[in-house]
Protein backbone atom coordinates (compact mmCIF):
# COMPACT_ATOMS: atom_id res chain seq x y z
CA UNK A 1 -1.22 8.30 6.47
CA UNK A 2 -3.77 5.58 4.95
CA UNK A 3 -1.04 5.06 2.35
CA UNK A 4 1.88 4.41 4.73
CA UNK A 5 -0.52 2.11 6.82
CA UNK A 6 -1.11 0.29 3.46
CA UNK A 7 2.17 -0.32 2.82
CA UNK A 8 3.10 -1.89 6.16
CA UNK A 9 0.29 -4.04 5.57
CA UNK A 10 1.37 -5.03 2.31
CA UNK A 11 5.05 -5.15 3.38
CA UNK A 12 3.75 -7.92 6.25
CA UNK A 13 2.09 -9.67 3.68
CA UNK A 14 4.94 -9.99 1.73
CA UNK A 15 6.71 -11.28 4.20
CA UNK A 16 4.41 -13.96 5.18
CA UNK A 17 3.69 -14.95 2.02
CA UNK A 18 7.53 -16.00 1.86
CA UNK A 19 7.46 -17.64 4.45
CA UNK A 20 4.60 -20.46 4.26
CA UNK A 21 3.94 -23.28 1.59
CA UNK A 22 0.11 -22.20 1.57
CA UNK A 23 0.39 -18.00 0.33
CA UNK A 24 -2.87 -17.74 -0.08
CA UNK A 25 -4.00 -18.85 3.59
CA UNK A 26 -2.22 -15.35 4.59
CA UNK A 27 -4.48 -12.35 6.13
CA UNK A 28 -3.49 -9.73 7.70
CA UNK A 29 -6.03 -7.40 9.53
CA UNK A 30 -5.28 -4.08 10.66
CA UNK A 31 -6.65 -2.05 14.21
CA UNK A 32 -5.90 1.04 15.29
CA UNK A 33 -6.50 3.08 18.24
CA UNK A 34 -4.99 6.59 19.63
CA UNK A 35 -1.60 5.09 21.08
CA UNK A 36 -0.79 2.37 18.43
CA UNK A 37 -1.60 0.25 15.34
CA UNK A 38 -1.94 -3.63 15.97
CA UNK A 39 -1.30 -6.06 12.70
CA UNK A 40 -3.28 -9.16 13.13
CA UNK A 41 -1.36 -12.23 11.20
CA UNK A 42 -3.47 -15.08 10.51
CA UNK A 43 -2.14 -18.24 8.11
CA UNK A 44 -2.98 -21.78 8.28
CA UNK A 45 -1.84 -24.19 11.07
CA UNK A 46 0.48 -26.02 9.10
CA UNK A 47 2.45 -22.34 8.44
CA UNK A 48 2.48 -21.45 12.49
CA UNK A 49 5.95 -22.98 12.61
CA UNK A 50 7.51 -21.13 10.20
CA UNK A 51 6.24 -17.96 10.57
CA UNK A 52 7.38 -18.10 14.24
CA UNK A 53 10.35 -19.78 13.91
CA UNK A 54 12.79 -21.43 16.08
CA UNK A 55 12.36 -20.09 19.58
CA UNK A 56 10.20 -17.18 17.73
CA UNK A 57 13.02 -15.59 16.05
CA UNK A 58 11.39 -15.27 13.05
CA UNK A 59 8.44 -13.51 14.68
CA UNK A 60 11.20 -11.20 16.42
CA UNK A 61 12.23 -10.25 13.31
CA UNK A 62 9.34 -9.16 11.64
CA UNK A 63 8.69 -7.19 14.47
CA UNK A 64 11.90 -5.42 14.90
CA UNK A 65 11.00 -4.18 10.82
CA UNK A 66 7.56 -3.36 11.73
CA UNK A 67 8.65 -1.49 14.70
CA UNK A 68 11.59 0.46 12.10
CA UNK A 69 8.72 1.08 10.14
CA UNK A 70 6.73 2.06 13.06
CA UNK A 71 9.63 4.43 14.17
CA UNK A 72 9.89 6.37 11.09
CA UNK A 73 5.91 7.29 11.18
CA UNK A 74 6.06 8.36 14.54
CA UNK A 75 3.41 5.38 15.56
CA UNK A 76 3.81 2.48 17.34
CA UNK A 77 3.17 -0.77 16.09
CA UNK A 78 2.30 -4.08 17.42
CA UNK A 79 2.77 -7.55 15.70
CA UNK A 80 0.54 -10.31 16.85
CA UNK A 81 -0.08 -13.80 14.77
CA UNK A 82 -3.33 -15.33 15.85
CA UNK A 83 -4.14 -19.12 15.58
């Protein structure tokens, strides 16, 4: 299960990383608890914008692959990007 964790982490990386002009401002920290697994995104305050995107689409859609992701491991994840 570590593995699979890993590689949601790395896969939200990823996507981040796309997303902003400064890559290496991206960190992503990782909590979990019984009921779910909560994916902290941090990246510079410059790269807020874009990572949320226009009325937070952008943030919708990571979540709705996280969640996939989430679906197939029988675990529930939650997306949160932190300021």
């Amino acid at each position: 299960m570590t593995d699979e964790r890993d590689a949601i982490r790395e896969l939200l990386e990823l996507i981040a990383r796309g997303l902003v002009d400064d890559p290496d401002s991206v960190v992503v920290t990782e909590m979990e608890d019984e009921q779910a697994t909560v994916y902290e995104l941090k990246v510079s305050a410059g790269d807020l914008g874009k990572v949320i995107g226009r009325q937070g689409r952008t943030a919708r859609a990571i979540r709705t692959i996280l969640g996939s992701a989430g679906t197939k491991l029988r675990k529930r994840i939650v997306f949160e990007i932190v300021e």
